[in-house]
N, C-alpha and C. Protein backbone atom coordinates (compact mmCIF):
# COMPACT_ATOMS: atom_id res chain seq x y z
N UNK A 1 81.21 79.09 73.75
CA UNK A 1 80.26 78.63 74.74
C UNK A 1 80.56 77.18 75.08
N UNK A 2 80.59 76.60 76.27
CA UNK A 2 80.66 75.37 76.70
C UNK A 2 79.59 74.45 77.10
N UNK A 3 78.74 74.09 76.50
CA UNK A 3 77.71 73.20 76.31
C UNK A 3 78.07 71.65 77.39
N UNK A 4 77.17 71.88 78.90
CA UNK A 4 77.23 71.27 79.40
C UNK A 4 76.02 69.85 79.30
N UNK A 5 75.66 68.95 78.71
CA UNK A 5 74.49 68.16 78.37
C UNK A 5 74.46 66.55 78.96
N UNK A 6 73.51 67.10 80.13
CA UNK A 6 73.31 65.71 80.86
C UNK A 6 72.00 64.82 80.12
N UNK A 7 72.58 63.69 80.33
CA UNK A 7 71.10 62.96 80.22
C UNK A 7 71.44 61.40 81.26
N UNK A 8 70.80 60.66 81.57
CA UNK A 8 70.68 59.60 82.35
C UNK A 8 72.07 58.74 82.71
N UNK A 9 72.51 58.40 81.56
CA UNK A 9 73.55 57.62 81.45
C UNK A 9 75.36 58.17 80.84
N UNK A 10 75.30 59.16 80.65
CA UNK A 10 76.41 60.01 79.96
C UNK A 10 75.98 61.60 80.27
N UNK A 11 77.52 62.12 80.06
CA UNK A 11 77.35 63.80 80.88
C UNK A 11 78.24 63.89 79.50
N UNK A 12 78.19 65.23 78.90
CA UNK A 12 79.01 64.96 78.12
C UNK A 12 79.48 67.13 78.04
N UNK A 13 80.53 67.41 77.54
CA UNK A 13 80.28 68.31 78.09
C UNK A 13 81.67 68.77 76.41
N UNK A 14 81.57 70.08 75.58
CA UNK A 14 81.69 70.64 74.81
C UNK A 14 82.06 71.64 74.10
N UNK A 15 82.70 72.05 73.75
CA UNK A 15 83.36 73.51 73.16
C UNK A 15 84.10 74.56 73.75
N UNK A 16 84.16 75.58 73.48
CA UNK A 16 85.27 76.26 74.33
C UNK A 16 84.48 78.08 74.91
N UNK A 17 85.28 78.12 76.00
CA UNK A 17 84.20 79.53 76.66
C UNK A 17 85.02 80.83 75.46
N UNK A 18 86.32 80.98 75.33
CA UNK A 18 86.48 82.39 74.82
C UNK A 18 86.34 83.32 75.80
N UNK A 19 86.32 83.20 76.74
CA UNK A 19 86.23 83.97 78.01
C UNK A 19 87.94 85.22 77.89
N UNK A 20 88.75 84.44 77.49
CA UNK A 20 90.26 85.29 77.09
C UNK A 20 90.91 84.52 76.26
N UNK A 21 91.92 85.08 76.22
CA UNK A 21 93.12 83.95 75.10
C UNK A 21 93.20 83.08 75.34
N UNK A 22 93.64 81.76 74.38
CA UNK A 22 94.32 80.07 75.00
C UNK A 22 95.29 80.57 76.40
N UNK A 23 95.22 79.46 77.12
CA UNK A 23 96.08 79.87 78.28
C UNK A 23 95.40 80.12 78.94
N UNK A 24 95.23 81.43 79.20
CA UNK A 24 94.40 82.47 80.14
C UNK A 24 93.33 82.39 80.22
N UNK A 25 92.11 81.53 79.78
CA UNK A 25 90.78 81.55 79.83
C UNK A 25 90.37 80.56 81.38
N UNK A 26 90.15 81.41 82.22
CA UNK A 26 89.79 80.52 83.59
C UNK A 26 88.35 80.10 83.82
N UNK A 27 87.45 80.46 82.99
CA UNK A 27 86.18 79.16 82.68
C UNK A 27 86.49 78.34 82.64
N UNK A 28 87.32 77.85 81.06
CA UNK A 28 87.82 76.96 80.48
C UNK A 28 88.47 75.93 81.42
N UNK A 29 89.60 76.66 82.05
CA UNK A 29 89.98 75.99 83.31
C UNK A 29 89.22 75.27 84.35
N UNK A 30 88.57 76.40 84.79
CA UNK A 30 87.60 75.83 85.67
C UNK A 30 86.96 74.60 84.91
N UNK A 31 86.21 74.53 84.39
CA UNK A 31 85.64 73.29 84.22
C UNK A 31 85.98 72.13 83.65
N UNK A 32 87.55 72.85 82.83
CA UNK A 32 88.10 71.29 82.62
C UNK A 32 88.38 70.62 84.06
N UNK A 33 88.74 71.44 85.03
CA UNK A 33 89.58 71.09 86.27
C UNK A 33 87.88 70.04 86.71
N UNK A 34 86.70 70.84 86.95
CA UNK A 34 85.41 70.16 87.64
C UNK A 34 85.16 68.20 86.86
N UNK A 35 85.45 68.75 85.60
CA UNK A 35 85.48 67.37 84.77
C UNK A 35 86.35 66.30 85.13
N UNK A 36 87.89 66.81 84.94
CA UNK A 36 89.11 65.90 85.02
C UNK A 36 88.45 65.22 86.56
N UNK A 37 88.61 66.16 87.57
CA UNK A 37 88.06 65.76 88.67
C UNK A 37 86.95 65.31 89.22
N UNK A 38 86.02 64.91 88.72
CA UNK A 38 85.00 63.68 88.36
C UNK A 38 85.75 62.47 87.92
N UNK A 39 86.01 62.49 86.64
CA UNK A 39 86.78 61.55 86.25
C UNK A 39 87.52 60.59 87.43
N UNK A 40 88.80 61.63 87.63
CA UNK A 40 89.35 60.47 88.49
C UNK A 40 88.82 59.97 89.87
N UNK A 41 88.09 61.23 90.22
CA UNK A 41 87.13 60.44 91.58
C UNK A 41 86.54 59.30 91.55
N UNK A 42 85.72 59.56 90.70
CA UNK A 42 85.04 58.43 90.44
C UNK A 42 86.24 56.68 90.17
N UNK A 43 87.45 57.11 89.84
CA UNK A 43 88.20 55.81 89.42
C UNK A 43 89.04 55.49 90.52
N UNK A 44 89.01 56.58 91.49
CA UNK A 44 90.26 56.30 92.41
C UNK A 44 89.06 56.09 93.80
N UNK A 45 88.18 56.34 93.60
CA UNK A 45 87.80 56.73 95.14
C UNK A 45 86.14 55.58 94.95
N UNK A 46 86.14 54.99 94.14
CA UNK A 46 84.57 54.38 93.89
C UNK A 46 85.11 53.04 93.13
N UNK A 47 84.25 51.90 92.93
CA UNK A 47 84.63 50.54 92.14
C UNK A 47 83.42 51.07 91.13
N UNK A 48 82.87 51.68 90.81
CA UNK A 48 81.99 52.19 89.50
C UNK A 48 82.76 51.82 88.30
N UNK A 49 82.51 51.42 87.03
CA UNK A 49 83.56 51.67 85.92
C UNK A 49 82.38 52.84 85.32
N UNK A 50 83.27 53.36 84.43
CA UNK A 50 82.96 54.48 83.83
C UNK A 50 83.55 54.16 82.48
N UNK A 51 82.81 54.84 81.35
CA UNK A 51 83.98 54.98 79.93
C UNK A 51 84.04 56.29 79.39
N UNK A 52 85.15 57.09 79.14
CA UNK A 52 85.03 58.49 78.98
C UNK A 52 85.86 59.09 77.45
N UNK A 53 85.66 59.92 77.13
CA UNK A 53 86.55 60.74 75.99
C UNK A 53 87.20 61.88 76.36
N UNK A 54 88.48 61.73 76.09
CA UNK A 54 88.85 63.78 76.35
C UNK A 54 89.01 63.73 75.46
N UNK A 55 89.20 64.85 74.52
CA UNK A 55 89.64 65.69 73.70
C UNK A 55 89.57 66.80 73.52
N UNK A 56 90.70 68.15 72.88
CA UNK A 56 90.59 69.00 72.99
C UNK A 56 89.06 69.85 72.99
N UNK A 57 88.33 70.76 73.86
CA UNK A 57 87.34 70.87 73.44
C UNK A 57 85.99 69.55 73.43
N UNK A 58 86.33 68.63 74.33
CA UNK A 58 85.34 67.88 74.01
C UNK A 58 85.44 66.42 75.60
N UNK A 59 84.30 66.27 75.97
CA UNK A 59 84.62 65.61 77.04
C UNK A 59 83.12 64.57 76.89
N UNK A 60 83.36 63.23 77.16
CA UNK A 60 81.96 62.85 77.01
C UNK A 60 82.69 61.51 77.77
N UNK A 61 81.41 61.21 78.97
CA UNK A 61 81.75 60.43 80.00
C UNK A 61 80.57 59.30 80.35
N UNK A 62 80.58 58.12 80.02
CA UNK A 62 79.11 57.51 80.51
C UNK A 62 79.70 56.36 81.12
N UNK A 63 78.43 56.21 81.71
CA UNK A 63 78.04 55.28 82.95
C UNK A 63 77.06 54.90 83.11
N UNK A 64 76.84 53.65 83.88
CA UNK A 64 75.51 52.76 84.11
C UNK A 64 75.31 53.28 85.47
N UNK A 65 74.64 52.28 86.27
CA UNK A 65 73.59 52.30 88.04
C UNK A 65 75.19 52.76 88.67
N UNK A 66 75.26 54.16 88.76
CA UNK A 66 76.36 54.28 89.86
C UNK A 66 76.12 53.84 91.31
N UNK A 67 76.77 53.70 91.87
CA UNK A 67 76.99 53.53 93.46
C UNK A 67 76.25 54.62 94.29
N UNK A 68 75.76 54.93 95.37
CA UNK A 68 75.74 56.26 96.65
C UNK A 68 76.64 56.87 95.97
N UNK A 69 77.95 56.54 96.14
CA UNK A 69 78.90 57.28 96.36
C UNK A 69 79.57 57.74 95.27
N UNK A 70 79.56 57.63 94.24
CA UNK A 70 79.81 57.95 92.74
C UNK A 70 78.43 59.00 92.49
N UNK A 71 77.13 59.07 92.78
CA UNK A 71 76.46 59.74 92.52
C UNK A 71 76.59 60.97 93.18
N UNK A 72 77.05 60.65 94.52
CA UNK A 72 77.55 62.03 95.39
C UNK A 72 78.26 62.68 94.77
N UNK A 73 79.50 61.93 94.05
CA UNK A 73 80.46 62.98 93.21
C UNK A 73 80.21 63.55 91.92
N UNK A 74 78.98 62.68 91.07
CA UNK A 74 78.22 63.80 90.40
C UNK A 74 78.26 64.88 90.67
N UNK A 75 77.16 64.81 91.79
CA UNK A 75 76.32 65.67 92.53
C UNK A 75 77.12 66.67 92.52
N UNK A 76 78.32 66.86 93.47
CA UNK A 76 78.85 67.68 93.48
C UNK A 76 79.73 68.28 92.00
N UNK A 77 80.42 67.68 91.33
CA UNK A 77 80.00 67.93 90.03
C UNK A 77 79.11 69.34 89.62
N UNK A 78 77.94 68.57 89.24
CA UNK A 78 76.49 69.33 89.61
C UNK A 78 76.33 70.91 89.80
N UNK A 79 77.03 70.70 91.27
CA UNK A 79 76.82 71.98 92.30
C UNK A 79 77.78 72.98 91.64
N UNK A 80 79.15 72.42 91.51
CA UNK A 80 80.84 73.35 90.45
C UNK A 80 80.45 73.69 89.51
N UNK A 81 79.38 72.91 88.97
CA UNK A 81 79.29 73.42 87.21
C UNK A 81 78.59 74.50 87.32
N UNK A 82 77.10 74.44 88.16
CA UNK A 82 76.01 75.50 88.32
C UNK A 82 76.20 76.76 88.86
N UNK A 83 77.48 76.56 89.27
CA UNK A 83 78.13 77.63 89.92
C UNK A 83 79.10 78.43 88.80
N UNK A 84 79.88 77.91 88.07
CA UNK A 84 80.23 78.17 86.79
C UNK A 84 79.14 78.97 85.91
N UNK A 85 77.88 78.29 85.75
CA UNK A 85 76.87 78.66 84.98
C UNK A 85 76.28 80.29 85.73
N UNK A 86 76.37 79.72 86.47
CA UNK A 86 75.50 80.97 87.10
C UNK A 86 76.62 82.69 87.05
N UNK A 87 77.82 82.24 87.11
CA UNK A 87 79.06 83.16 87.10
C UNK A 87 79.17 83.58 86.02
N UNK A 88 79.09 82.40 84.88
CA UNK A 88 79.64 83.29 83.16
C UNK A 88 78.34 82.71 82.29
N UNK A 89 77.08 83.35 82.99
CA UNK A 89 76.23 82.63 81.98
C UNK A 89 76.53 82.72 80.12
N UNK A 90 77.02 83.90 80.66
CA UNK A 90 77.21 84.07 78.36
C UNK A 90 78.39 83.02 78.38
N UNK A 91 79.05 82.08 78.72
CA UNK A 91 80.19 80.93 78.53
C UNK A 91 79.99 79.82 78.87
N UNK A 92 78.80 79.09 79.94
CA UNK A 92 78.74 78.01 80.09
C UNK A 92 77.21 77.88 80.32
N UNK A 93 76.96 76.85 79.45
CA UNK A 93 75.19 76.81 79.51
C UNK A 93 74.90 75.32 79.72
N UNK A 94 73.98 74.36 80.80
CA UNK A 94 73.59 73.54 80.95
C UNK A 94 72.13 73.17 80.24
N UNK A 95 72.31 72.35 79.56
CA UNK A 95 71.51 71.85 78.57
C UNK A 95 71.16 70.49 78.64
């Protein structure tokens, strides 16, 4: 299960779907891809700083008063994940 857990200042996001084998698991994919891509939006496309962790299985990203425009890319964020959630509820749960 992938434990998505927002709170104010950090998104932090957790574990693995099992959806299929290493490799082949396209949850997994999917939302590393929704994450990575936050990430660099936010660094390439906004003056926000951010401080983040990857690691296998493990993603935890915080931030202070974002910008409009850094919150937009939350947002959308947001919208990829819930859409995820709503697709494999037994694999990705927002918490």
């Amino acid at each position: 299960m992938i434990d998505v857990t927002v709170r104010k200042d950090r998104l932090t996001v957790s574990g693995h779907a099992m959806y299929a084998p290493h490799g082949q698991d396209i949850v997994c994919a999917g939302v590393s891809s929704l994450v990575r891509t936050l990430i660099r939006s936010i660094e390439d496309l906004t003056r926000d700083e951010i401080e983040y962790e990857v690691s296998p299985g493990w993603v935890d990203i915080q931030y202070g008063n974002l910008s409009e425009k850094a919150r937009t890319l939350v947002d959308s964020f947001f919208v990829g994940i819930c859409l995820m959630a709503d697709e494999f509820p037994e694999y990705v749960r927002i918490v």
